[in-house]
C-alpha atoms as a PDB file:
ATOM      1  CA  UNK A   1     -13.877  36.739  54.767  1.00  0.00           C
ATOM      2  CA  UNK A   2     -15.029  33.407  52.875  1.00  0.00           C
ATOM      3  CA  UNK A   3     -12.090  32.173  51.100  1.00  0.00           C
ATOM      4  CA  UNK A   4     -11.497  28.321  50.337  1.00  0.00           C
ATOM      5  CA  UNK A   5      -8.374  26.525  49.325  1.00  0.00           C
ATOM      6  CA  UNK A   6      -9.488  26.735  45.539  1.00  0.00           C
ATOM      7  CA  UNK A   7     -10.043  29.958  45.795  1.00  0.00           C
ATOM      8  CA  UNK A   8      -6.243  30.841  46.830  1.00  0.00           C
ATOM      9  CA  UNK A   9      -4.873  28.529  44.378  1.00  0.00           C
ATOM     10  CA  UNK A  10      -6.720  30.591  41.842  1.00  0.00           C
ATOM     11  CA  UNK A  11      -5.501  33.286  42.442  1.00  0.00           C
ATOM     12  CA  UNK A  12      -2.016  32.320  42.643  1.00  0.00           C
ATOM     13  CA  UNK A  13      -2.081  30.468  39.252  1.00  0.00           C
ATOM     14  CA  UNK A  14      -3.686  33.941  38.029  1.00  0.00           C
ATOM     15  CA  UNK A  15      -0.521  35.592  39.389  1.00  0.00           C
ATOM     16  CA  UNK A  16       2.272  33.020  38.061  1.00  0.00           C
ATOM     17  CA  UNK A  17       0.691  33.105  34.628  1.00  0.00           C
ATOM     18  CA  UNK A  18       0.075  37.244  34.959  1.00  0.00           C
ATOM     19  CA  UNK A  19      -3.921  36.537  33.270  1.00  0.00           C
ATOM     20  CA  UNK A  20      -7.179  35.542  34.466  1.00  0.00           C
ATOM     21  CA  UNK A  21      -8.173  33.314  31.530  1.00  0.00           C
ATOM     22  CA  UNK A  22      -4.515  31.554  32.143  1.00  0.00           C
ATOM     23  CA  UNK A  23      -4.896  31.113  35.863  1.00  0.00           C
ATOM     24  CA  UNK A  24      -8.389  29.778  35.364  1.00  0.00           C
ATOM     25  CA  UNK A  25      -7.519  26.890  33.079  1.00  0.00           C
ATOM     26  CA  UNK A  26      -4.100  26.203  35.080  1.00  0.00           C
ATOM     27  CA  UNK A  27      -6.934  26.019  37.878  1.00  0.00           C
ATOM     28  CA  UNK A  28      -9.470  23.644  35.942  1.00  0.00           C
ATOM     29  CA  UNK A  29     -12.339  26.342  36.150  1.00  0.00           C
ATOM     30  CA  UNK A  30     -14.151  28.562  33.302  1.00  0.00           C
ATOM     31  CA  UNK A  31     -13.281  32.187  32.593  1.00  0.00           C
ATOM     32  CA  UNK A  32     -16.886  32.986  34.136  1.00  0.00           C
ATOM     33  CA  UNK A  33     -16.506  30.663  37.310  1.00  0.00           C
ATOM     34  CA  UNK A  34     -12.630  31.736  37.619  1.00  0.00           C
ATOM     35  CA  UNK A  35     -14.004  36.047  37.232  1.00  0.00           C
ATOM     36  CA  UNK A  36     -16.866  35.259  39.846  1.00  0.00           C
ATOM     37  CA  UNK A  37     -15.020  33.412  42.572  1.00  0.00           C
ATOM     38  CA  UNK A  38     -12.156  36.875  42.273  1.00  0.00           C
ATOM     39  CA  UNK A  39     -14.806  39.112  42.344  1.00  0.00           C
ATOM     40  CA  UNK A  40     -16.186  37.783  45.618  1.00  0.00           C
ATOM     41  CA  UNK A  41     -12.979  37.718  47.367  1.00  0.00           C
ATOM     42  CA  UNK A  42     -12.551  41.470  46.438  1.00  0.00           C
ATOM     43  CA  UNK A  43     -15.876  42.437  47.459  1.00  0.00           C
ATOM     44  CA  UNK A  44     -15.709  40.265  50.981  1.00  0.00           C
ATOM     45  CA  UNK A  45     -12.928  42.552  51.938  1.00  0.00           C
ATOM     46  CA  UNK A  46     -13.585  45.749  50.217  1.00  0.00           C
ATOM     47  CA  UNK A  47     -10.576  45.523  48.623  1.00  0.00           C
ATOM     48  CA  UNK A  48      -9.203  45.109  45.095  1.00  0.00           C
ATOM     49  CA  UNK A  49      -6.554  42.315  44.764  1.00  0.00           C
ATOM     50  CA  UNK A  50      -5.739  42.783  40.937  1.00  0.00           C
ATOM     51  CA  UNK A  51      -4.944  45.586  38.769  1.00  0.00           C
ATOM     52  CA  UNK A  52      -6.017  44.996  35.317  1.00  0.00           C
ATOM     53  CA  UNK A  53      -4.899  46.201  31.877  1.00  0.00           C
ATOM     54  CA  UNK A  54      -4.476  45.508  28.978  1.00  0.00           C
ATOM     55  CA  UNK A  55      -1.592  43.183  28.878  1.00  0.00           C
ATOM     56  CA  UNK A  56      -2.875  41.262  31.877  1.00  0.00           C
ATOM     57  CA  UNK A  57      -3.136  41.395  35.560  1.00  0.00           C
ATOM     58  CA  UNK A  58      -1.086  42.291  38.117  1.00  0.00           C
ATOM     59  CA  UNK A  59      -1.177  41.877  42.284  1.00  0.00           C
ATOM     60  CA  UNK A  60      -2.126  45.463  44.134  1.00  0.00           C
ATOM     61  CA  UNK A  61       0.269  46.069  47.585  1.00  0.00           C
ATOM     62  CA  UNK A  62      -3.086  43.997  49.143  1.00  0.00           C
ATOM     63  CA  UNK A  63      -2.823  40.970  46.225  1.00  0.00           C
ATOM     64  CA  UNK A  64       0.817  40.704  47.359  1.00  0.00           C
ATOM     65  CA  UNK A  65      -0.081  40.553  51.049  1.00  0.00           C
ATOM     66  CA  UNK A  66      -2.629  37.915  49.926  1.00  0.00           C
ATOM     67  CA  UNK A  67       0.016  35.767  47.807  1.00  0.00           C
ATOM     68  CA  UNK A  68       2.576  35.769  50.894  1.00  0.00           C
ATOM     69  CA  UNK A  69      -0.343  34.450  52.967  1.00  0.00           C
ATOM     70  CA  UNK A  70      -2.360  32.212  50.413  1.00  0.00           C
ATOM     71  CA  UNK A  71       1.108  30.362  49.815  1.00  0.00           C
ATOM     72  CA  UNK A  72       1.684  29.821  53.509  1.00  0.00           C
ATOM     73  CA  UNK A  73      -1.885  28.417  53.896  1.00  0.00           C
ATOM     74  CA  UNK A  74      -1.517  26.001  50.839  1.00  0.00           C
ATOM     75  CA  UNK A  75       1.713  24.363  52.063  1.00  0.00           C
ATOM     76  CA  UNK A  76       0.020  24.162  55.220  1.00  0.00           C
ATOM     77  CA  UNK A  77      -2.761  22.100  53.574  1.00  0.00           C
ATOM     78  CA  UNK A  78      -0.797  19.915  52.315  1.00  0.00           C
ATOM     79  CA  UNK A  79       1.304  19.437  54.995  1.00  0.00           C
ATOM     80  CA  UNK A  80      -1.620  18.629  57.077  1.00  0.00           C
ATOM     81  CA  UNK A  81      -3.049  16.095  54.513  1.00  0.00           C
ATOM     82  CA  UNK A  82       0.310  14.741  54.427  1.00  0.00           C
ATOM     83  CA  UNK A  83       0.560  13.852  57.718  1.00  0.00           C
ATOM     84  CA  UNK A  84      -3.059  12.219  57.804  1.00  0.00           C
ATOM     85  CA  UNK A  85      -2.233   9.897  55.042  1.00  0.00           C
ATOM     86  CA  UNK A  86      -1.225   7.264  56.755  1.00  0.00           C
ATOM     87  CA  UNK A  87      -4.116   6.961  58.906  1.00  0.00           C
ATOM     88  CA  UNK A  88      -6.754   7.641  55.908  1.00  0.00           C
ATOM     89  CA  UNK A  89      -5.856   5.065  53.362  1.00  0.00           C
ATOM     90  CA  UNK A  90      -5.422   6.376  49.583  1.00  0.00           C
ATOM     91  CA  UNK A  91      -4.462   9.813  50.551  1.00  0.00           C
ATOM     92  CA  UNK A  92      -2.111  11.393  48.459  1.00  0.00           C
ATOM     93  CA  UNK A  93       0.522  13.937  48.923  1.00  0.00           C
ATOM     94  CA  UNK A  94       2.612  16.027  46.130  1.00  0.00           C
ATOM     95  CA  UNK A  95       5.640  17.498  46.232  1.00  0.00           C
ATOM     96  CA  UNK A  96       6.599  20.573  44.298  1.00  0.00           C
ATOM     97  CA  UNK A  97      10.475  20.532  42.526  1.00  0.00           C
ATOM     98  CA  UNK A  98      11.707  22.833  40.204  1.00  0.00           C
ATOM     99  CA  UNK A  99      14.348  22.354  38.011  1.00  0.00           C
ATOM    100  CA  UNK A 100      16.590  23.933  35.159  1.00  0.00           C
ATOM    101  CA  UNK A 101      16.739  22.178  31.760  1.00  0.00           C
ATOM    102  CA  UNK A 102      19.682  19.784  31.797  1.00  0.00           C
ATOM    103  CA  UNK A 103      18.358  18.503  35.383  1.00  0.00           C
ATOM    104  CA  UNK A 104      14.741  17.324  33.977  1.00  0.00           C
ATOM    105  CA  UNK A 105      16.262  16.097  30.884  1.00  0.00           C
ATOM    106  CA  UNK A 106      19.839  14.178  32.251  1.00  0.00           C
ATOM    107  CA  UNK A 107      19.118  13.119  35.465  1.00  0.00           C
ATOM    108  CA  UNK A 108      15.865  13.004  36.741  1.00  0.00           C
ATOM    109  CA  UNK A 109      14.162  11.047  34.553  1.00  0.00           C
ATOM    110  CA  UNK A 110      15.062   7.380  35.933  1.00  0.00           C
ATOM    111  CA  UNK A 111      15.514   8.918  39.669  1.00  0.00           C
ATOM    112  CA  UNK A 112      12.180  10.569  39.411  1.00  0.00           C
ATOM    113  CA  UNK A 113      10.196   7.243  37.908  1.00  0.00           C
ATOM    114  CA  UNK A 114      12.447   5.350  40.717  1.00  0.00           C
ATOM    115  CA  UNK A 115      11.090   7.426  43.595  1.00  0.00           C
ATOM    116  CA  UNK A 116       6.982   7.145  42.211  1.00  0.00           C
ATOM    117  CA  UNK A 117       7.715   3.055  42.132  1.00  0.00           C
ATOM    118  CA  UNK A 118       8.590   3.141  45.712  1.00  0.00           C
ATOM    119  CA  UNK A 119       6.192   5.949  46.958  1.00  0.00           C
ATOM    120  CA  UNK A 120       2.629   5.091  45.779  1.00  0.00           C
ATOM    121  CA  UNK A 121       1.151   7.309  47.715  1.00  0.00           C
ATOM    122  CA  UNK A 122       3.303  10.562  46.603  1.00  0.00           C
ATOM    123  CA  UNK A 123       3.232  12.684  43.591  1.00  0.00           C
ATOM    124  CA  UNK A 124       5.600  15.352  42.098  1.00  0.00           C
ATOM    125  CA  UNK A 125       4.537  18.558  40.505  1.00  0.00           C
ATOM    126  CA  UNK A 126       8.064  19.030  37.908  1.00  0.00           C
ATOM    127  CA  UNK A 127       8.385  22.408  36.311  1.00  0.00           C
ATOM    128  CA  UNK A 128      11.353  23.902  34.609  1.00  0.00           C
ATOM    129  CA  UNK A 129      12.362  27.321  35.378  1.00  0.00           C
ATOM    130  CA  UNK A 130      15.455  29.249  34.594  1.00  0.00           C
ATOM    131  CA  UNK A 131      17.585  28.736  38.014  1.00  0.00           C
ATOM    132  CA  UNK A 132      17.284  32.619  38.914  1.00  0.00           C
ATOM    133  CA  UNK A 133      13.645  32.320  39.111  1.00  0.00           C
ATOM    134  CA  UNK A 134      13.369  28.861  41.352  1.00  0.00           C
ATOM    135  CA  UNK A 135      15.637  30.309  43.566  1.00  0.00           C
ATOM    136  CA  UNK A 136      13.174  33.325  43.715  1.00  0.00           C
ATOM    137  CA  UNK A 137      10.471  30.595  43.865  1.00  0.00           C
ATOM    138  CA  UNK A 138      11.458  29.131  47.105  1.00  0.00           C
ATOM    139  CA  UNK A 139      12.414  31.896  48.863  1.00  0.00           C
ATOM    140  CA  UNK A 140       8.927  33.323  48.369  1.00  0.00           C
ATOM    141  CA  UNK A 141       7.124  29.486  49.424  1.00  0.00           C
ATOM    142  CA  UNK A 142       5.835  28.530  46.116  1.00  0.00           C
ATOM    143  CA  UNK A 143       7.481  25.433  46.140  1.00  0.00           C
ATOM    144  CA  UNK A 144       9.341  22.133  48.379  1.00  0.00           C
ATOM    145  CA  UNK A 145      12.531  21.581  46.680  1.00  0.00           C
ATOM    146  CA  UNK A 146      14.776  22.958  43.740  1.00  0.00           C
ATOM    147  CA  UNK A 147      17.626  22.015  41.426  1.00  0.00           C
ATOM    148  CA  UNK A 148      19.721  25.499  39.761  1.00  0.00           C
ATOM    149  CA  UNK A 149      22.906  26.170  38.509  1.00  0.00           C
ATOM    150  CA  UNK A 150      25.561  27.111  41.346  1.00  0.00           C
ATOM    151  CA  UNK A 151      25.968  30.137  38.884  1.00  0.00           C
ATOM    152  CA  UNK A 152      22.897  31.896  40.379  1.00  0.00           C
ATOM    153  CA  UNK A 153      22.767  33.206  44.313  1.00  0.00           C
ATOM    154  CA  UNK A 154      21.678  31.452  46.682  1.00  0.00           C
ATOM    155  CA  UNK A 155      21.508  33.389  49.768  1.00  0.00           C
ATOM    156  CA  UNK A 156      18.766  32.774  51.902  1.00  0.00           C
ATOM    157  CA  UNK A 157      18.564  29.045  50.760  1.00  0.00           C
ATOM    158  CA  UNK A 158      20.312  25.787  52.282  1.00  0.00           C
ATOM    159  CA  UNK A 159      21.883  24.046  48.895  1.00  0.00           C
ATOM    160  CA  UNK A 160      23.444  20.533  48.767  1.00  0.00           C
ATOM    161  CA  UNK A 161      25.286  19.105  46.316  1.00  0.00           C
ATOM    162  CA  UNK A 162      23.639  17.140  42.931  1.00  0.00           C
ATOM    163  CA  UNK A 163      25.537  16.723  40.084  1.00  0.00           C
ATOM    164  CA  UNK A 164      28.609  18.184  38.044  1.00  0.00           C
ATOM    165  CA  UNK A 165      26.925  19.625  34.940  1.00  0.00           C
ATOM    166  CA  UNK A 166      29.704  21.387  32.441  1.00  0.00           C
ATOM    167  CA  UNK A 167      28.047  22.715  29.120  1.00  0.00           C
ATOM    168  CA  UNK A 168      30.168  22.025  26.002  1.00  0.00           C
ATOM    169  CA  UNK A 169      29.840  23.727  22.748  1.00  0.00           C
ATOM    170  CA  UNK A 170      29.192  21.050  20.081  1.00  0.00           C
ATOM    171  CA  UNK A 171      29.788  21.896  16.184  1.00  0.00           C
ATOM    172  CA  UNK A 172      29.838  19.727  12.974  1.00  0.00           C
ATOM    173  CA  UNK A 173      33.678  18.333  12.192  1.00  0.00           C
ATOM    174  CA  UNK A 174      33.955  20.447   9.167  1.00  0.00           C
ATOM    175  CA  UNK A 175      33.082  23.760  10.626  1.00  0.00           C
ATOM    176  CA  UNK A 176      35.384  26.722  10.785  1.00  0.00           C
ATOM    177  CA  UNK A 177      36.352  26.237  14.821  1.00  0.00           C
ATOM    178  CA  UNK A 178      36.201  22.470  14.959  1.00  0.00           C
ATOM    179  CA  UNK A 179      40.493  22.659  14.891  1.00  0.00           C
ATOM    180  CA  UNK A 180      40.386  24.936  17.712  1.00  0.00           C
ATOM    181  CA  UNK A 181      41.075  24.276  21.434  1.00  0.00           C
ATOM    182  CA  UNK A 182      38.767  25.464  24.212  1.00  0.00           C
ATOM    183  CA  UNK A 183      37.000  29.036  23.045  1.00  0.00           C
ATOM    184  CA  UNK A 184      35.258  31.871  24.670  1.00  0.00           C
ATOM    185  CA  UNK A 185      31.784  31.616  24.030  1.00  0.00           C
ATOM    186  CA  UNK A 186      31.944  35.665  22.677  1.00  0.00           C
ATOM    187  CA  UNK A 187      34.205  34.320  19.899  1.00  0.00           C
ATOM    188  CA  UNK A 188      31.497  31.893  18.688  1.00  0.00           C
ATOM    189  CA  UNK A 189      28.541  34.366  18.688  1.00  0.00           C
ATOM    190  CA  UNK A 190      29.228  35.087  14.864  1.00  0.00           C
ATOM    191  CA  UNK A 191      28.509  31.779  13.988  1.00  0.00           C
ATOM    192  CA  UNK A 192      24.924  30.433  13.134  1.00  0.00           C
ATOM    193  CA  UNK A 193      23.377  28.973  16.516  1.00  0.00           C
ATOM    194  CA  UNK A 194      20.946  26.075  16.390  1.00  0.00           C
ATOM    195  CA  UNK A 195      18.611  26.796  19.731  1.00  0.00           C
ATOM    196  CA  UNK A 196      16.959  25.233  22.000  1.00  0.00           C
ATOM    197  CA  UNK A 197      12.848  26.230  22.770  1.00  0.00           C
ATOM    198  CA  UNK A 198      12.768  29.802  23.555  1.00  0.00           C
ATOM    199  CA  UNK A 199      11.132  28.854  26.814  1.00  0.00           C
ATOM    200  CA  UNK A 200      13.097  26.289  27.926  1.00  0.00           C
ATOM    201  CA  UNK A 201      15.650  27.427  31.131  1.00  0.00           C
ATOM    202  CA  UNK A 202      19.196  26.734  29.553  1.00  0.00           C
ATOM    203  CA  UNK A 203      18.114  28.274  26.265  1.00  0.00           C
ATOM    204  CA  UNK A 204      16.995  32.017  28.753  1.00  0.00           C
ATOM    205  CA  UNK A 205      20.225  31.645  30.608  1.00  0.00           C
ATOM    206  CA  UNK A 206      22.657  31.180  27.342  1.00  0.00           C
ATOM    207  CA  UNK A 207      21.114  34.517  25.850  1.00  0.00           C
ATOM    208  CA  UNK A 208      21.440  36.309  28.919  1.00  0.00           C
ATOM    209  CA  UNK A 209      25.016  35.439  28.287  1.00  0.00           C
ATOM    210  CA  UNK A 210      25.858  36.306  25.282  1.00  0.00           C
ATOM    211  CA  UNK A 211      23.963  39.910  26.327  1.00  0.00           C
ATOM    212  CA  UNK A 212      26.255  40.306  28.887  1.00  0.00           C
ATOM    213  CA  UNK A 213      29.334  40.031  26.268  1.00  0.00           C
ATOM    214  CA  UNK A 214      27.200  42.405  23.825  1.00  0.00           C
ATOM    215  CA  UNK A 215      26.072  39.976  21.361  1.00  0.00           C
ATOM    216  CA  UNK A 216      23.189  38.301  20.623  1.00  0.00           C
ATOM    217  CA  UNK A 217      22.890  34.812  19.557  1.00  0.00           C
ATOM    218  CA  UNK A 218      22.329  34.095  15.818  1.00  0.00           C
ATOM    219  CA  UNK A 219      19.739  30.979  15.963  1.00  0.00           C
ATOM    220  CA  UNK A 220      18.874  29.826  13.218  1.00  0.00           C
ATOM    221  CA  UNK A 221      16.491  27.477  14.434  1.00  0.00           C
ATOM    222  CA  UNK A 222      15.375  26.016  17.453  1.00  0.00           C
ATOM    223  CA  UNK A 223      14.511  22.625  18.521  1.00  0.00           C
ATOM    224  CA  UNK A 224      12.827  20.977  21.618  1.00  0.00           C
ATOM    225  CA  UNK A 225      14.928  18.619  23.424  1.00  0.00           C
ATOM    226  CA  UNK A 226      19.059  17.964  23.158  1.00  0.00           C
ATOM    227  CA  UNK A 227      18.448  15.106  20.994  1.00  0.00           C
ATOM    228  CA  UNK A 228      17.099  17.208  18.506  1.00  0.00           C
ATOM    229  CA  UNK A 229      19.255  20.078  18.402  1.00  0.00           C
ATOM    230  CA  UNK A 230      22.480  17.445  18.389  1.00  0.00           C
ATOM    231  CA  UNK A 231      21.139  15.721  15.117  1.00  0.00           C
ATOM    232  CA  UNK A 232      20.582  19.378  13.683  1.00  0.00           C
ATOM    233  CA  UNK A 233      24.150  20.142  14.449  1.00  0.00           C
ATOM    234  CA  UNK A 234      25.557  16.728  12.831  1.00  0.00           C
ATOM    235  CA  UNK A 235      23.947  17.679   9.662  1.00  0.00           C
ATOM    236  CA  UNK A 236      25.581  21.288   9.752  1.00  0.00           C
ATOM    237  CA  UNK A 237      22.641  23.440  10.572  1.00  0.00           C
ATOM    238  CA  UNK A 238      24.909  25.721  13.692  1.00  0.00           C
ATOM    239  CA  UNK A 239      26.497  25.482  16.408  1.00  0.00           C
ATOM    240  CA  UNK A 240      24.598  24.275  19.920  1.00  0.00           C
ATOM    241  CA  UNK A 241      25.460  24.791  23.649  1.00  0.00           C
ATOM    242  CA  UNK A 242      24.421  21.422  25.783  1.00  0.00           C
ATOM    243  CA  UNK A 243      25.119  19.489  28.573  1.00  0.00           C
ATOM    244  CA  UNK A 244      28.156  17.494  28.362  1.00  0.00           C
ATOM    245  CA  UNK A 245      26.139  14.770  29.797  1.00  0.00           C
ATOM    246  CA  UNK A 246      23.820  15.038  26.951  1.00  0.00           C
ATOM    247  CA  UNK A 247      26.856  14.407  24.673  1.00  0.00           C
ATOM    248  CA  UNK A 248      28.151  11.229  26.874  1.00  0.00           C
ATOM    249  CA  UNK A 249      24.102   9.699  26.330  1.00  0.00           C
ATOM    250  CA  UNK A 250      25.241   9.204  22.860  1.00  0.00           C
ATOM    251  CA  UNK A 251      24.701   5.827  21.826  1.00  0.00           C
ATOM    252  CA  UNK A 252      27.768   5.726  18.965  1.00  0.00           C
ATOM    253  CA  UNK A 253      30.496   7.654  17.576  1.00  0.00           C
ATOM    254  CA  UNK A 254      29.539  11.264  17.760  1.00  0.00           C
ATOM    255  CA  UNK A 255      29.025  12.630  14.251  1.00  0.00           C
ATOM    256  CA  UNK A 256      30.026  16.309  15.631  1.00  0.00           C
ATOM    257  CA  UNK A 257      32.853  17.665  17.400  1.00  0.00           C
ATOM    258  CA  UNK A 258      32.586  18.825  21.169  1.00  0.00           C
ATOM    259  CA  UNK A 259      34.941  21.617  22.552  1.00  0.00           C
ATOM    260  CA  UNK A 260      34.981  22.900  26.216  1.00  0.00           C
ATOM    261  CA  UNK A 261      33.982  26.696  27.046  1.00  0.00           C
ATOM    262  CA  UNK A 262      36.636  28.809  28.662  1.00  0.00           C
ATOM    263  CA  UNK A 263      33.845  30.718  30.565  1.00  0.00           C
ATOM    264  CA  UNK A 264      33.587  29.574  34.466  1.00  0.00           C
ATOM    265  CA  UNK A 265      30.066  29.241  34.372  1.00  0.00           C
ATOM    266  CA  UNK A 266      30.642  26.373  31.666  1.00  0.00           C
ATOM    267  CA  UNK A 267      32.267  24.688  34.468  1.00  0.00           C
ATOM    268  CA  UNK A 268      28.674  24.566  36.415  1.00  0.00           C
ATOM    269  CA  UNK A 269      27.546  22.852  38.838  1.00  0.00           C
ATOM    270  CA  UNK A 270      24.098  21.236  39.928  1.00  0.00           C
ATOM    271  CA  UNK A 271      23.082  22.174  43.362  1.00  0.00           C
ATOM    272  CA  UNK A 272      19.976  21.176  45.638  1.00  0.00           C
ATOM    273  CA  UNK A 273      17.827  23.864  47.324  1.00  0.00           C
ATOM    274  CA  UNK A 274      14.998  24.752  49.956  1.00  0.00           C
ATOM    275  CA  UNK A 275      14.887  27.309  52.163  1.00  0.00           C
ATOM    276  CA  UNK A 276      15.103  24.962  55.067  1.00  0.00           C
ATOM    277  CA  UNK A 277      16.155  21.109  55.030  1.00  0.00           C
ATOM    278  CA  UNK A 278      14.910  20.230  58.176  1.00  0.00           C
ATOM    279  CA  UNK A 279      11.443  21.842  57.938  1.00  0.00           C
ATOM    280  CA  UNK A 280      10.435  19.609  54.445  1.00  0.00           C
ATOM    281  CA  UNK A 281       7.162  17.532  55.129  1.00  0.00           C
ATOM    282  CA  UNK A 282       8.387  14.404  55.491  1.00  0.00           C
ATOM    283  CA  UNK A 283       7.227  13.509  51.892  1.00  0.00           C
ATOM    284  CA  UNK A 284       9.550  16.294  50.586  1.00  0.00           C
ATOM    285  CA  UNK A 285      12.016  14.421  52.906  1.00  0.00           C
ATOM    286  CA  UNK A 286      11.769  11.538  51.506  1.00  0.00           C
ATOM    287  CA  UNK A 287      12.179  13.300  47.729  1.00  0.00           C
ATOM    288  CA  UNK A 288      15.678  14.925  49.061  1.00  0.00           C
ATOM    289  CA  UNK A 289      16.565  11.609  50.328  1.00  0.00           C
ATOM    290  CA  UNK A 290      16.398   9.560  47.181  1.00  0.00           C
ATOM    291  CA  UNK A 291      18.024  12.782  45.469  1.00  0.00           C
ATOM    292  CA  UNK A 292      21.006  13.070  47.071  1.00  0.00           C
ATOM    293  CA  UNK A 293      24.276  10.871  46.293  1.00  0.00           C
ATOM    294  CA  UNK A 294      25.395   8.714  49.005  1.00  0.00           C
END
């Protein structure tokens, strides 16, 4: 068997992105180089690793025995290079967080820059990710440390707290509901919605919502950032669902109205995750550390 380390991470970026022309670029290799080096690990072993079709590729019951394994020797990789950097000047190490939307956009942004400042020799690999599928994420090993919504489970994961993050329906004065107290989000869903990206984490979860009360939401448009999808709602374009942190970052007079959600999972909260504290490389430590309130 003659696997290397850029061979595995290959193949896992092959995996997360579910196509071989995908993986390769997320890997910084051709299509050709990316086909050959997969190729050779199947034939090494006898033994095909990826099904393909025509929508992509997926593992085989041996490709998932090699993901479980090719995580565990990645992490510890870098664990190992971790712990040498202090006696190889230069080294650097990287730690892997995933995070839902109002996380990367509210509150890491100064904590994150903060924490590079002070550790030169560290990097972070940030990716947002709907909080069901970080959770899923560290369970399986694919990354150090995660921030979700206390609305998804947990189980199998050590949490801490972050932050209190309550979502608040926002909607320009003059609108229909503005006079209204707090609502249930099912009595908005017949109103014009402007949206977030389609990709981005809060704009999955609040769909899955409104299919769970047998709507859909009516977006009219979506836009990429809160920023953006606040101005779109002063000028009357829909309604929005965002952070109520998001709201407070507003530097004047808000030129919309905010109301609070009756639903509990409005009421959210921010939670840390890994599936064990005390085993983080200390540079993951270190991450936690300057993440969590004193």
């Amino acid at each position: 068997m003659h696997f290397d380390l850029t061979d595995l991470r290959l193949y896992l970026n092959i995996l997360a992105t579910g196509n071989i022309t995908a993986g390769a670029a997320r890997s910084h290799l051709s299509l050709a180089a990316a086909s050959a080096r997969i190729r050779a690990m199947e034939a090494s072993l006898g033994i095909e690793f990826l099904e393909r079709g025509r929508r992509g590729v997926s593992p085989t019951p041996a490709g998932r025995a090699l993901a479980q394994h090719a995580r565990v020797l990645l992490q510890q990789a870098e664990r190992m290079q971790q712990d040498l950097a202090e006696y190889a000047k230069g080294v650097k190490g990287q730690v892997r967080l995933l995070c839902n939307t109002t996380a990367i956009t509210e509150y890491l942004p100064e904590l994150l820059a903060d924490f590079l400042r002070d550790h030169p020799n560290l990097d972070i690999d940030l990716q947002e990710l709907p909080s069901a599928r970080i959770t899923h994420a560290l369970r399986q090993g694919a990354a150090d440390l995660g921030i979700v919504s206390d609305a998804v489970e947990t189980d199998g994961l050590q949490t801490r707290y972050f932050r209190d993050d309550p979502l608040v329906l926002i909607l320009p004065r003059d609108h229909p509901l503005a006079d209204t107290g707090p609502l249930n989000f099912s009595a908005t869903l017949h109103h014009d919605y402007v949206g977030l990206n389609a990709n981005s984490a809060l704009a999955v979860y609040l769909e899955e919502q409104a299919l769970h009360s047998g709507l859909r939401m009516q977006i009219r448009i979506r836009a990429d950032g809160f920023d953006g999808v606040m101005r779109m709602v002063a000028r009357g374009a829909g309604l929005a669902i965002v952070p109520l942190a998001a709201v407070e970052r507003w530097s004047a007079e808000t030129p919309f109205k905010s109301i609070a959600l009756k639903e509990p999972w409005a009421r959210r909260k921010l939670l840390l995750c890994a599936r064990d504290f005390t085993v983080l490389p200390g540079y993951a430590q270190a991450l936690l550390n300057a993440l969590t309130l004193p």
